[in-house]
PDB file of N, CA and C in Angstrom:
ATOM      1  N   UNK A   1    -145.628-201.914-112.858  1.00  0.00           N
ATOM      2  CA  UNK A   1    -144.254-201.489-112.745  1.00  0.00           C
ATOM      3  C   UNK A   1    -143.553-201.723-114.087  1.00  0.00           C
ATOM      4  N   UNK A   2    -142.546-200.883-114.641  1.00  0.00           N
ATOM      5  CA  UNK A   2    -141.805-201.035-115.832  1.00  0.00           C
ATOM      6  C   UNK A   2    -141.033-201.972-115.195  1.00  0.00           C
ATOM      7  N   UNK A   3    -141.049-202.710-116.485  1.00  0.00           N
ATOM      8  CA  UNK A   3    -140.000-203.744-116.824  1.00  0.00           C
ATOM      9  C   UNK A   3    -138.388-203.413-117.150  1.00  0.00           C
ATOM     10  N   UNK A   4    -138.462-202.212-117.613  1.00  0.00           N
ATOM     11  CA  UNK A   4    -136.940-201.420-117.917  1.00  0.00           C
ATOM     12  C   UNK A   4    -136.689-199.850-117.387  1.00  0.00           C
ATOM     13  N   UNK A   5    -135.962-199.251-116.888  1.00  0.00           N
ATOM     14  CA  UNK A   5    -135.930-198.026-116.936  1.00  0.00           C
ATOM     15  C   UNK A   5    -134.451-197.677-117.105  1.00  0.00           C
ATOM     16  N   UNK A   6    -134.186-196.503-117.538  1.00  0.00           N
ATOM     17  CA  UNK A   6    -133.332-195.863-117.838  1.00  0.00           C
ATOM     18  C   UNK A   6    -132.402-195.360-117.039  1.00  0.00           C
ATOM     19  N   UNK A   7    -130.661-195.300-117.485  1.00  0.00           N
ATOM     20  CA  UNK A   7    -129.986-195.039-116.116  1.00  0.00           C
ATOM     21  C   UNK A   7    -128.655-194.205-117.474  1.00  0.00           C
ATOM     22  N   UNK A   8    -128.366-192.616-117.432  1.00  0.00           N
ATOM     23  CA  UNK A   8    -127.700-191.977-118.094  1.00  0.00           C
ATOM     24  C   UNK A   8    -126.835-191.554-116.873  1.00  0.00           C
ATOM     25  N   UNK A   9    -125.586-192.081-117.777  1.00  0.00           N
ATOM     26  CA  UNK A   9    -124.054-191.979-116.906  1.00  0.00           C
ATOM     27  C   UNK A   9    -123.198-191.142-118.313  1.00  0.00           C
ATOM     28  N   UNK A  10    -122.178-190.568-117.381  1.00  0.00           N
ATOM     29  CA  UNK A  10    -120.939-190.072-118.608  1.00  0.00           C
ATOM     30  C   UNK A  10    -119.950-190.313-118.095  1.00  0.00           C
ATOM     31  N   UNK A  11    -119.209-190.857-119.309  1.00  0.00           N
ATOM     32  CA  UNK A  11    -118.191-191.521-118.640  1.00  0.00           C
ATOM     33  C   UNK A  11    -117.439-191.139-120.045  1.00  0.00           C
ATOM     34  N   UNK A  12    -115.497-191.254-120.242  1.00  0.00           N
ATOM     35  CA  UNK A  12    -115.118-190.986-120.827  1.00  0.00           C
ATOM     36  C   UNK A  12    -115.260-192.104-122.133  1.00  0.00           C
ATOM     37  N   UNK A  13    -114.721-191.624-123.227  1.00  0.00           N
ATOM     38  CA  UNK A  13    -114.926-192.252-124.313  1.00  0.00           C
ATOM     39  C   UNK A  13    -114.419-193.549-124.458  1.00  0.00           C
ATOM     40  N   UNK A  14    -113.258-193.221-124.633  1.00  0.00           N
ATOM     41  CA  UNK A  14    -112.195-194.200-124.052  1.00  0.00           C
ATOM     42  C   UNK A  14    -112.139-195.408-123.347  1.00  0.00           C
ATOM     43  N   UNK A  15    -112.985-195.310-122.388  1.00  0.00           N
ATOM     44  CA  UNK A  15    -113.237-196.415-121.282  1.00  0.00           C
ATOM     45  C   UNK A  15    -114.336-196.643-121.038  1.00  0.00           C
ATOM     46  N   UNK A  16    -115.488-196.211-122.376  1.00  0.00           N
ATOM     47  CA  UNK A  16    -116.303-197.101-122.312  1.00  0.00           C
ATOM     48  C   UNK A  16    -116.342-198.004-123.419  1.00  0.00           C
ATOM     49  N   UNK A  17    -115.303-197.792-124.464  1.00  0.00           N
ATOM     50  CA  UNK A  17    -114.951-198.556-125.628  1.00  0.00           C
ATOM     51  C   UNK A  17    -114.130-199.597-125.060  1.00  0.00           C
ATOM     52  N   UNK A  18    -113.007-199.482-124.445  1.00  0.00           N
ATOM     53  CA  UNK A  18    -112.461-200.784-123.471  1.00  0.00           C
ATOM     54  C   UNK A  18    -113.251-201.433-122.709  1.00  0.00           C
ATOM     55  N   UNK A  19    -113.793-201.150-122.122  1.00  0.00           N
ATOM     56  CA  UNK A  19    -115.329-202.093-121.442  1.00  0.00           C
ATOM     57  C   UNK A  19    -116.035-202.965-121.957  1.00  0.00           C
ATOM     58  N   UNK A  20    -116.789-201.848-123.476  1.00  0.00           N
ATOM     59  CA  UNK A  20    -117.587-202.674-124.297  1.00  0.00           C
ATOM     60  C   UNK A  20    -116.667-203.989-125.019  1.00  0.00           C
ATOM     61  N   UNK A  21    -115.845-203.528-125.339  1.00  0.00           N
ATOM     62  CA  UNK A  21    -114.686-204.670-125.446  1.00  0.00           C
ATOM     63  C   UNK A  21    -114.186-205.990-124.904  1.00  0.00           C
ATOM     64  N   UNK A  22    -114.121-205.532-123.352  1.00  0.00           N
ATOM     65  CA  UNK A  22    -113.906-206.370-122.598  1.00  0.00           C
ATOM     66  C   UNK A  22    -115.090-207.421-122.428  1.00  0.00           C
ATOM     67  N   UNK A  23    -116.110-206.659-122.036  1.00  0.00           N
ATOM     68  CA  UNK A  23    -117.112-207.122-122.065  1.00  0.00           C
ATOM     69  C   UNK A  23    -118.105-208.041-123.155  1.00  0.00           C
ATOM     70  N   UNK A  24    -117.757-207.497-124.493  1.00  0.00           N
ATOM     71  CA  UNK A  24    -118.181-208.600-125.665  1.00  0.00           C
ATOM     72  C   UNK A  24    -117.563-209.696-125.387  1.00  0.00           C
ATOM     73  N   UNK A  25    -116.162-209.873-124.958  1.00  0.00           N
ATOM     74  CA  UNK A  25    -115.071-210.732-125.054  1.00  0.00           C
ATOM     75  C   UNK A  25    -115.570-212.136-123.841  1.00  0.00           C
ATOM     76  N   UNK A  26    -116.525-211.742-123.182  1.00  0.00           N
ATOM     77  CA  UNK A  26    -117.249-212.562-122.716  1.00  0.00           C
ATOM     78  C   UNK A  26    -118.643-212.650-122.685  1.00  0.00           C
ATOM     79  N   UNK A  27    -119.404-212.544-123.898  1.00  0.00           N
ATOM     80  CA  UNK A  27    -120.500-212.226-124.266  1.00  0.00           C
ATOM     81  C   UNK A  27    -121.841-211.823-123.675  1.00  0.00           C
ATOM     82  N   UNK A  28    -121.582-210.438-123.546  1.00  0.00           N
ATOM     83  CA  UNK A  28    -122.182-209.703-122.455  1.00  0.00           C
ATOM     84  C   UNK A  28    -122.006-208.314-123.159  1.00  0.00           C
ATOM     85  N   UNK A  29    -123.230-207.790-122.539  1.00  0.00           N
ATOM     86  CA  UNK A  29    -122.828-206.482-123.312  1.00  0.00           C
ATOM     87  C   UNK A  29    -122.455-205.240-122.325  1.00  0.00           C
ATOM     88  N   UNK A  30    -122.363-204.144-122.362  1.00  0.00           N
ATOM     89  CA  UNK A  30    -121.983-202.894-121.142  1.00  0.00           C
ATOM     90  C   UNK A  30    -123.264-203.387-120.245  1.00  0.00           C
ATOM     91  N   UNK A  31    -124.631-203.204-120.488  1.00  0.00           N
ATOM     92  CA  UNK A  31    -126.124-203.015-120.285  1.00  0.00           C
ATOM     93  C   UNK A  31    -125.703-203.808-118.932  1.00  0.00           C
ATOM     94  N   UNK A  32    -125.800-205.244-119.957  1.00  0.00           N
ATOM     95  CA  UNK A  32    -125.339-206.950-118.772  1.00  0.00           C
ATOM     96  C   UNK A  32    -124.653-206.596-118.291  1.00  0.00           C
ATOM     97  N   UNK A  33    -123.613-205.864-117.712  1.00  0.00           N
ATOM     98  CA  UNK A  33    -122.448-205.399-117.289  1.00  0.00           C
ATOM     99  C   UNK A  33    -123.028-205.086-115.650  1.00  0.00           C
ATOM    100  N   UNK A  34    -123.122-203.664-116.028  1.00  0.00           N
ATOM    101  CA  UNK A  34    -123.875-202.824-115.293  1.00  0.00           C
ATOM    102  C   UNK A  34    -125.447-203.451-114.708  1.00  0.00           C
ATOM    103  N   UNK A  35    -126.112-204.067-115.042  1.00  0.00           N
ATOM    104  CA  UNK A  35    -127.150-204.631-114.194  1.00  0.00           C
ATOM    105  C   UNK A  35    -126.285-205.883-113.768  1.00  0.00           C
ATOM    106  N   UNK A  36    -125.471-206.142-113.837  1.00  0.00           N
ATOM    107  CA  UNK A  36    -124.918-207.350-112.784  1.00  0.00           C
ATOM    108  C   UNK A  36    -124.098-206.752-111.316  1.00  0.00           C
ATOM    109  N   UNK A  37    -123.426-205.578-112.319  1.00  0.00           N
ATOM    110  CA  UNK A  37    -123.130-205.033-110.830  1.00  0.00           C
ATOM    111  C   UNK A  37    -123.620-204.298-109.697  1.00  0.00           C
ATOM    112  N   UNK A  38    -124.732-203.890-109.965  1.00  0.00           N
ATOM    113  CA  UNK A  38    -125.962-203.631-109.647  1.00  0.00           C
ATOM    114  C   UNK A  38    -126.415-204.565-108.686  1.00  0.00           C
ATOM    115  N   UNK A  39    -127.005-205.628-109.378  1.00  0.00           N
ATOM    116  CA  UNK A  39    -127.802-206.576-108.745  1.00  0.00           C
ATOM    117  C   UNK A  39    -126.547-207.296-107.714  1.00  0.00           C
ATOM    118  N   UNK A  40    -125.289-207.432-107.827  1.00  0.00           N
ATOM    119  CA  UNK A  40    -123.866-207.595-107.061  1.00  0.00           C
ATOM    120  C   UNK A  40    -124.108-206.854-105.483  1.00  0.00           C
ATOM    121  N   UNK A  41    -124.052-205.604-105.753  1.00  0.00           N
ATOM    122  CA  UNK A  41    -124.055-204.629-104.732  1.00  0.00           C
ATOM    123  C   UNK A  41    -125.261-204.582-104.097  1.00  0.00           C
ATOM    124  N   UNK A  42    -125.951-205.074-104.402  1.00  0.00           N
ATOM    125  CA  UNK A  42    -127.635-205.105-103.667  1.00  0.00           C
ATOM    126  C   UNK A  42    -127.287-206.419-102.747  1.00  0.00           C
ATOM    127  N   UNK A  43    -126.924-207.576-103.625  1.00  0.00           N
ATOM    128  CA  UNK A  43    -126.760-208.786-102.949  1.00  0.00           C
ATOM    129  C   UNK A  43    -125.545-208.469-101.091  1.00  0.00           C
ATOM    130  N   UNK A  44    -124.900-207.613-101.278  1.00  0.00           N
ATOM    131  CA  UNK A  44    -123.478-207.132-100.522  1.00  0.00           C
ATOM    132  C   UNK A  44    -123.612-206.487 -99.707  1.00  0.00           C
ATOM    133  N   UNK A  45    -124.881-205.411-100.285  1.00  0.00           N
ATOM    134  CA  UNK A  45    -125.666-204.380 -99.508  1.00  0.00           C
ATOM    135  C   UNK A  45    -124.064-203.295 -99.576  1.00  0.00           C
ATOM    136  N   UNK A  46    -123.766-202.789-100.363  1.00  0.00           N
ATOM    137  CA  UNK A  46    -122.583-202.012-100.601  1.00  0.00           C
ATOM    138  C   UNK A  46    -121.758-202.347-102.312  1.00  0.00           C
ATOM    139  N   UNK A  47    -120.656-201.689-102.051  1.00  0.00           N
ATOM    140  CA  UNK A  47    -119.943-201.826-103.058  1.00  0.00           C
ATOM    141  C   UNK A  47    -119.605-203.143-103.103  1.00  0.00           C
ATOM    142  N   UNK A  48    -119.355-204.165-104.824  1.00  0.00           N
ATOM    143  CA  UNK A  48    -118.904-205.373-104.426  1.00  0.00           C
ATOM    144  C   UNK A  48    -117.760-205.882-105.019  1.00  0.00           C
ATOM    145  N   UNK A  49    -116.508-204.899-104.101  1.00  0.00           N
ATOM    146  CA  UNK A  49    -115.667-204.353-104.252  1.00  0.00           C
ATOM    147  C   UNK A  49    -114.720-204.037-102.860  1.00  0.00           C
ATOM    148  N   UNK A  50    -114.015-204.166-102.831  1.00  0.00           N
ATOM    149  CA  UNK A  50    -113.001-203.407-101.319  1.00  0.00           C
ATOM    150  C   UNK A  50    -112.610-202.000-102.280  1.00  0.00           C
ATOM    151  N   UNK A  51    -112.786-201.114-101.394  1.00  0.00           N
ATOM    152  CA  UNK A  51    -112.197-199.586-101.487  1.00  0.00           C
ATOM    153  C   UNK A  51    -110.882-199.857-101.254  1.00  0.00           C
ATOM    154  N   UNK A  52    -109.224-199.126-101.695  1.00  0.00           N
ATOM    155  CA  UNK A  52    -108.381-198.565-100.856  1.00  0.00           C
ATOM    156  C   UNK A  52    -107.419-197.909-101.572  1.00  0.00           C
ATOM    157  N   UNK A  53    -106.551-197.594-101.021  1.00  0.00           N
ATOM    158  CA  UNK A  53    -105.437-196.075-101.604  1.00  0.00           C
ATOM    159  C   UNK A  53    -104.667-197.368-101.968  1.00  0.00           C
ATOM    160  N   UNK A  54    -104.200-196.931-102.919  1.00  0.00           N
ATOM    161  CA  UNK A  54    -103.259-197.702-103.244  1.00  0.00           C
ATOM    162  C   UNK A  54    -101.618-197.438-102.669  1.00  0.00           C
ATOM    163  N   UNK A  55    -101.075-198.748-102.423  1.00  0.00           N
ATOM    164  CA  UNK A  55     -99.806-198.585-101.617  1.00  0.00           C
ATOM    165  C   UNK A  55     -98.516-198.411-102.693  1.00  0.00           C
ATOM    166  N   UNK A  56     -97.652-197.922-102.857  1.00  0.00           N
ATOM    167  CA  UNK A  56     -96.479-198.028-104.082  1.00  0.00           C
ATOM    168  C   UNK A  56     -95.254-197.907-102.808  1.00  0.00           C
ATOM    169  N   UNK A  57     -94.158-197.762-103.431  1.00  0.00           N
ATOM    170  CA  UNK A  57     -92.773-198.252-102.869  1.00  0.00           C
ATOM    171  C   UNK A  57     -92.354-196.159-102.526  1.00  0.00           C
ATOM    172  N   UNK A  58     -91.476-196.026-101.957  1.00  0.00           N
ATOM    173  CA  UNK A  58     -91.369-194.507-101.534  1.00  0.00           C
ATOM    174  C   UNK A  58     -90.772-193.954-102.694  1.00  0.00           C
ATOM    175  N   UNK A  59     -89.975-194.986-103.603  1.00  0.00           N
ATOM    176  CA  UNK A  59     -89.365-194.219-105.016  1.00  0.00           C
ATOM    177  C   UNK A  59     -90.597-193.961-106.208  1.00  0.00           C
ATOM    178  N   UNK A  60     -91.833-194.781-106.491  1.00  0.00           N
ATOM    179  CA  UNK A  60     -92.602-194.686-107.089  1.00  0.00           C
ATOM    180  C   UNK A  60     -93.615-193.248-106.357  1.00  0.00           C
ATOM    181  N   UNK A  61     -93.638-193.016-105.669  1.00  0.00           N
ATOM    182  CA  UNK A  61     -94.249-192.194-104.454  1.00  0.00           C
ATOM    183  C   UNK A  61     -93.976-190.815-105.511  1.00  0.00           C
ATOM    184  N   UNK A  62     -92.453-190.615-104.736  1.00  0.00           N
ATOM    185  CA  UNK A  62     -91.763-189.700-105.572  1.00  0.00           C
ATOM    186  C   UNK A  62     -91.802-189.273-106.914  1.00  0.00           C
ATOM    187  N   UNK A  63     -91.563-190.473-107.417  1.00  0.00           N
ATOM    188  CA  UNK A  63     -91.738-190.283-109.437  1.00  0.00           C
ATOM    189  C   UNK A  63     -92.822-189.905-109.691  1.00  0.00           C
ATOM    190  N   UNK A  64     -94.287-190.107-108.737  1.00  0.00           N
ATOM    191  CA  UNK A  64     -95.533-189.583-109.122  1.00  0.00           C
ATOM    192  C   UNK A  64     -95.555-188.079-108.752  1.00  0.00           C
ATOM    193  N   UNK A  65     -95.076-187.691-107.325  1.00  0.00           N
ATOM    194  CA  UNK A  65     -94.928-186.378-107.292  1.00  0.00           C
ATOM    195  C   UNK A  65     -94.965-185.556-108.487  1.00  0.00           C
ATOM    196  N   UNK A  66     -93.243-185.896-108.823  1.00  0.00           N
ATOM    197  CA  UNK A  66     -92.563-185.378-109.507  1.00  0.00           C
ATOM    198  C   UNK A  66     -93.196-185.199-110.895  1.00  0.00           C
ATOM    199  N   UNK A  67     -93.723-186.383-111.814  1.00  0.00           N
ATOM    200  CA  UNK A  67     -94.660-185.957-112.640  1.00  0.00           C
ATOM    201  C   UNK A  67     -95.895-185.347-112.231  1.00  0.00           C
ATOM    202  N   UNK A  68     -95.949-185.294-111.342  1.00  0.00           N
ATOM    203  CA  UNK A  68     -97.485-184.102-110.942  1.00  0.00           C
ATOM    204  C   UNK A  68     -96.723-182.880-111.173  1.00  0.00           C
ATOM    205  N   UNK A  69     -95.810-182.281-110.246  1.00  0.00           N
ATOM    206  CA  UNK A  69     -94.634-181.329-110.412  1.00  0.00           C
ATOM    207  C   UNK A  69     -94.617-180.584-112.154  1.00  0.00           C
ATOM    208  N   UNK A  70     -94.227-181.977-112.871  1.00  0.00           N
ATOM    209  CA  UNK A  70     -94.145-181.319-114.246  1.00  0.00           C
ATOM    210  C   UNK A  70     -95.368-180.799-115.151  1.00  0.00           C
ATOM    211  N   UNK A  71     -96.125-182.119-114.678  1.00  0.00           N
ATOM    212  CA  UNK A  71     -97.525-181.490-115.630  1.00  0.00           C
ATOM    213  C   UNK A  71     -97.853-180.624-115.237  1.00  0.00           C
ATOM    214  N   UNK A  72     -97.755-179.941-114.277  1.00  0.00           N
ATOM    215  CA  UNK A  72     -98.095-178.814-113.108  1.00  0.00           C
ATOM    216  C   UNK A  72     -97.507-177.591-114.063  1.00  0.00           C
ATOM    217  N   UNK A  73     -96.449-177.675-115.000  1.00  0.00           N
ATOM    218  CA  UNK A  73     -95.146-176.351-115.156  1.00  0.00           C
ATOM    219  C   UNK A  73     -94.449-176.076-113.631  1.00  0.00           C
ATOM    220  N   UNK A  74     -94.388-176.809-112.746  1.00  0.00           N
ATOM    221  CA  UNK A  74     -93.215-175.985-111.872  1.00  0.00           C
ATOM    222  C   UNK A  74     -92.197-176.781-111.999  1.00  0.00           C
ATOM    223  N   UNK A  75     -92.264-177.893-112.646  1.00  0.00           N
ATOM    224  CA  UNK A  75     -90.974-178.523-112.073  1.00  0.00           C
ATOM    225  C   UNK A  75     -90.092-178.339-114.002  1.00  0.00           C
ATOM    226  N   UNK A  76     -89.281-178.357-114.489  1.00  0.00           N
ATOM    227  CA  UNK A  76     -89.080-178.722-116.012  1.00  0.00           C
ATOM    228  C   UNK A  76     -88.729-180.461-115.832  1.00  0.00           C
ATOM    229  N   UNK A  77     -89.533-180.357-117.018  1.00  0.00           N
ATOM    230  CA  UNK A  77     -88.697-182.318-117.195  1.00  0.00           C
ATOM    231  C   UNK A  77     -87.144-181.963-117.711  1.00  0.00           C
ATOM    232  N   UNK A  78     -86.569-183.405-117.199  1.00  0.00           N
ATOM    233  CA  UNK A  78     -85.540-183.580-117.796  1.00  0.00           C
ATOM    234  C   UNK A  78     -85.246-184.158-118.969  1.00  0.00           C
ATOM    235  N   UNK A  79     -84.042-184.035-119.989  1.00  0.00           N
ATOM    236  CA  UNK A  79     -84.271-184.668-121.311  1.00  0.00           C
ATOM    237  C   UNK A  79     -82.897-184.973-121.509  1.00  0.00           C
ATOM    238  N   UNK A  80     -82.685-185.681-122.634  1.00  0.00           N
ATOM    239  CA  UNK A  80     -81.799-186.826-123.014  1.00  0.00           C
ATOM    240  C   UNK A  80     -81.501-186.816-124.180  1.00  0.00           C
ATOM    241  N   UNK A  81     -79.828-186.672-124.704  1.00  0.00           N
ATOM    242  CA  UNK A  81     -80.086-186.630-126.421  1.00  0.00           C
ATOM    243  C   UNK A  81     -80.362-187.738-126.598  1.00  0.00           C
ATOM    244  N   UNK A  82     -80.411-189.296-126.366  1.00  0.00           N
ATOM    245  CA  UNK A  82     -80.672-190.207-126.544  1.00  0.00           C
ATOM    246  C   UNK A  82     -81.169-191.499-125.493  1.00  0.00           C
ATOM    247  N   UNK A  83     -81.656-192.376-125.590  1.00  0.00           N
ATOM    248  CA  UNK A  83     -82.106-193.151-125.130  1.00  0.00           C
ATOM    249  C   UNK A  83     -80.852-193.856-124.227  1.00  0.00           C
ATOM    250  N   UNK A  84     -80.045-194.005-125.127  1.00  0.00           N
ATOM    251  CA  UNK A  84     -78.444-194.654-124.545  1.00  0.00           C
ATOM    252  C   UNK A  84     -78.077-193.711-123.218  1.00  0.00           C
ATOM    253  N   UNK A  85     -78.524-192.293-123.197  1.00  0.00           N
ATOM    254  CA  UNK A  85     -77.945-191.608-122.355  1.00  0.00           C
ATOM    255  C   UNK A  85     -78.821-191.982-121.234  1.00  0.00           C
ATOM    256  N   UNK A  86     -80.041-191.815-121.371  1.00  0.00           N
ATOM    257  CA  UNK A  86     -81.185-191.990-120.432  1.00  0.00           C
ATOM    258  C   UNK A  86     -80.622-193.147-119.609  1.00  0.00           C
ATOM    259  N   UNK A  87     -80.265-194.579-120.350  1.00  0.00           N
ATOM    260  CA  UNK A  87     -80.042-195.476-119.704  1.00  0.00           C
ATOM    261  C   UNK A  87     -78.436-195.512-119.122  1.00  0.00           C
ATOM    262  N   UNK A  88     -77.796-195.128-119.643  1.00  0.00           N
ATOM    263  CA  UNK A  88     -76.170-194.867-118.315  1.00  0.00           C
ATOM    264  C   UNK A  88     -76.495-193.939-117.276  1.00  0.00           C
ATOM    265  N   UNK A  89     -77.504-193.273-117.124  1.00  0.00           N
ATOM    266  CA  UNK A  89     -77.485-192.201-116.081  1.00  0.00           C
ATOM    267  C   UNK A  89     -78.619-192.895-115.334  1.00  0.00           C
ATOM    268  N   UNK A  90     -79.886-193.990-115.294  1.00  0.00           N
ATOM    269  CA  UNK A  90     -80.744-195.061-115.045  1.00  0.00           C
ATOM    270  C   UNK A  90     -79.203-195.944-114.209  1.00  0.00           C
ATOM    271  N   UNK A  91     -78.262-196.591-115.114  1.00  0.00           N
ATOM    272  CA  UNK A  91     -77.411-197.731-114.406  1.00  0.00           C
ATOM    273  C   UNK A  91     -76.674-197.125-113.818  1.00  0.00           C
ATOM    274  N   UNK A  92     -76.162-195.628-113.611  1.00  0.00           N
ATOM    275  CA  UNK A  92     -75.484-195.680-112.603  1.00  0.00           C
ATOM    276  C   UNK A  92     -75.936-195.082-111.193  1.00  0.00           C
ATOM    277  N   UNK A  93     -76.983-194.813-111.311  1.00  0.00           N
ATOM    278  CA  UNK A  93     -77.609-194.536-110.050  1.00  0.00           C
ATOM    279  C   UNK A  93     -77.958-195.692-109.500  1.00  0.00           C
ATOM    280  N   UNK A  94     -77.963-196.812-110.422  1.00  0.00           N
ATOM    281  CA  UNK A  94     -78.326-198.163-109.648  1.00  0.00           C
ATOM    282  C   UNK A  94     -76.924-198.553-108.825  1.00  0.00           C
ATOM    283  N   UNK A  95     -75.731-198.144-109.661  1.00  0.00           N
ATOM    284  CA  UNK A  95     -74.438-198.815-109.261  1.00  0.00           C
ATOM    285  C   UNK A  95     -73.794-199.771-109.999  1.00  0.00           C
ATOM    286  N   UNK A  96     -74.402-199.766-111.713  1.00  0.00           N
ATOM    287  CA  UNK A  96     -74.526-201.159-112.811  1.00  0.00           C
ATOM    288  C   UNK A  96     -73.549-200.412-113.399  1.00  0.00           C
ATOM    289  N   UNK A  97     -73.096-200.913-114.277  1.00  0.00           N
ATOM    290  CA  UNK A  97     -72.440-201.122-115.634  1.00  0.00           C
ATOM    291  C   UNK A  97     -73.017-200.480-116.203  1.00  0.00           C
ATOM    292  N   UNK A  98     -72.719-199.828-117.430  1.00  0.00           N
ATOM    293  CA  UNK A  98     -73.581-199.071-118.324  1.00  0.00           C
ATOM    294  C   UNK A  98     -73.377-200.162-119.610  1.00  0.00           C
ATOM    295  N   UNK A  99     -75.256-200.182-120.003  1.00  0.00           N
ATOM    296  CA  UNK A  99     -75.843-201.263-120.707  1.00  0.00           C
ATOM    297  C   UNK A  99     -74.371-201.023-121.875  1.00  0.00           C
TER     298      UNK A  99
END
């Protein structure tokens, strides 16, 4: 029986450079990574991990819509000549003072 075999994944660039990262940072490499979680999920007999949707608040709910909406083109974003404006029209929907 081989002692090693081969396992080709694609995964974005991005996040396998944060990984390898993370992962040096406790001296280990992706490889060690991945055969631990491996050998994890064998031990579990499943993922070794809980699955679930993630829960957010009904206003965060919305704000995700809504940027789906825009990246989408149906919705237009809204814009701001300035940051100052962004935030008096932020405090008064709260009911605050404007910063």
């Amino acid at each position: 029986m081989a002692k090693t075999a081969n396992l080709n994944i694609r995964i974005d660039p991005e996040t396998k450079s944060s990984a390898e990262k993370l992962f040096a940072s406790f001296g280990i490499t992706l490889t060690d990574a991945v055969n631990m979680f491996l050998h994890k999920a064998l031990m579990e007999g499943g993922l070794p991990f809980e699955l679930k949707q993630p829960r957010y608040n009904e206003a965060t709910e919305a704000a995700m819509r809504e940027a789906g909406e825009i990246l989408r083109g149906r919705v237009q974003a809204k814009t701001y000549p300035s940051a100052r404006a962004l935030f008096e029209e932020l405090d008064a929907e709260d009911g605050r003072e404007p910063c």
